[in-house]
C-alpha atoms as a PDB file:
ATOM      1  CA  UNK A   1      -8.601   0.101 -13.298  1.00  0.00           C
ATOM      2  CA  UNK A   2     -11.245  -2.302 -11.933  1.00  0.00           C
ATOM      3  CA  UNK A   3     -11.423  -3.297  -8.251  1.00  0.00           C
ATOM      4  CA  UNK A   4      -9.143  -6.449  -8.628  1.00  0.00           C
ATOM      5  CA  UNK A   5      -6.931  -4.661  -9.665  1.00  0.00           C
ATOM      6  CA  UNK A   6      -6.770  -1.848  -7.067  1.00  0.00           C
ATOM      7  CA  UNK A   7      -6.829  -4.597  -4.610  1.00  0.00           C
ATOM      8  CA  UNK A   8      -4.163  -6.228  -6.049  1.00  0.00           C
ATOM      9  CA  UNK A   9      -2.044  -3.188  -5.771  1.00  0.00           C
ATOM     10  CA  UNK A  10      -3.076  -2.288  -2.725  1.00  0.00           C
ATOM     11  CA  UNK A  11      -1.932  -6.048  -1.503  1.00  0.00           C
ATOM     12  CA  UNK A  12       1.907  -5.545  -3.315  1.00  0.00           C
ATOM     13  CA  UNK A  13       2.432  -2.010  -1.329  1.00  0.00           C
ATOM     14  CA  UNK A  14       1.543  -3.653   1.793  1.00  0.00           C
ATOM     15  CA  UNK A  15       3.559  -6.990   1.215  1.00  0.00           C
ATOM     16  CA  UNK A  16       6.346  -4.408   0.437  1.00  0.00           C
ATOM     17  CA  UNK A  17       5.944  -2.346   3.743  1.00  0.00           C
ATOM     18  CA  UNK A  18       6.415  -5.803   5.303  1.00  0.00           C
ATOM     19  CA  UNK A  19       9.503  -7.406   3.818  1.00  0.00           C
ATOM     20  CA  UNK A  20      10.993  -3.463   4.083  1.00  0.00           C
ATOM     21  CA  UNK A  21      10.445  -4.708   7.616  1.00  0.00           C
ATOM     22  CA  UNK A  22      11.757  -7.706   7.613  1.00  0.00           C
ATOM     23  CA  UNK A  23      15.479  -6.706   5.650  1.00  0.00           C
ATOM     24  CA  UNK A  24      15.874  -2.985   6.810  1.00  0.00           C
ATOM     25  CA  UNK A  25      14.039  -3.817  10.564  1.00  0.00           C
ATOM     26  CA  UNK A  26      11.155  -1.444  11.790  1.00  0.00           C
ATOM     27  CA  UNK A  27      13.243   1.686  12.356  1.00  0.00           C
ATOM     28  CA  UNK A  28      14.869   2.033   8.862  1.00  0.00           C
ATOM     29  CA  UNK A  29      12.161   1.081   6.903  1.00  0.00           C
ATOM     30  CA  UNK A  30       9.534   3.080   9.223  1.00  0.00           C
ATOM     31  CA  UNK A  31      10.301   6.602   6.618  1.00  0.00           C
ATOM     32  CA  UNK A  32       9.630   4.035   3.650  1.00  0.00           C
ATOM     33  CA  UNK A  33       6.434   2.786   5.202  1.00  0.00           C
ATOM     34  CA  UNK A  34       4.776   5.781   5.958  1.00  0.00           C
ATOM     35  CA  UNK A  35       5.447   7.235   2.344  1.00  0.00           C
ATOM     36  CA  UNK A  36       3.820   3.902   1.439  1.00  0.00           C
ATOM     37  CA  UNK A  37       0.846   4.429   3.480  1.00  0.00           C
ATOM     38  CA  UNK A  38       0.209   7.303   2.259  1.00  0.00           C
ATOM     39  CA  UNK A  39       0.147   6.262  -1.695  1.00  0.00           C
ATOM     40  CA  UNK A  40      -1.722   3.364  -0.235  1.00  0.00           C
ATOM     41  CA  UNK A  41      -4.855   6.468   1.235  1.00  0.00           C
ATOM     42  CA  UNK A  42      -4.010   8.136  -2.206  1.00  0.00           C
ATOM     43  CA  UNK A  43      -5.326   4.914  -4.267  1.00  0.00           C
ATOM     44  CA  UNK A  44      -7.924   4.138  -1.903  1.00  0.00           C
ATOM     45  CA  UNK A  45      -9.480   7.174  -2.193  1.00  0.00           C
ATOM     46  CA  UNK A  46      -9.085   7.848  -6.131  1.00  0.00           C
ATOM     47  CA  UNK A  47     -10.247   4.240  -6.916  1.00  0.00           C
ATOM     48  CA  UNK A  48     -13.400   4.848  -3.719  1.00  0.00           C
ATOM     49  CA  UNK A  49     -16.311   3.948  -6.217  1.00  0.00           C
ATOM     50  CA  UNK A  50     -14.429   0.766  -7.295  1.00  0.00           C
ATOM     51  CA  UNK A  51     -13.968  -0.512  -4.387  1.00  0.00           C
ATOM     52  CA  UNK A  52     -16.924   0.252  -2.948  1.00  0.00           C
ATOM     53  CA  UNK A  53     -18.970  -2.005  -5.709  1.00  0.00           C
END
């Protein structure tokens, strides 16, 4: 996918965690979030090599 690309992705899920946040508040959207996290381990570690160079 090429590393600007992960990292762009990776950037969206996180900016999502925090508006999630921001219009369900940190309880609600704290289920949402951690689903989030993990897809956010689950490209980190498929896309390793990319990122890495």
């Amino acid at each position: 996918m090429g590393k600007v690309k992960v990292n762009m992705v990776i950037r969206f899920l996180k900016d999502m965690q925090a508006e999630k946040v921001n219009v369900l508040g940190a309880e609600e959207a704290q289920e949402d979030n951690e689903l989030i996290q993990k897809v956010i381990k689950d490209i980190e570690l498929f896309y390793e090599a990319e990122l890495e160079g």
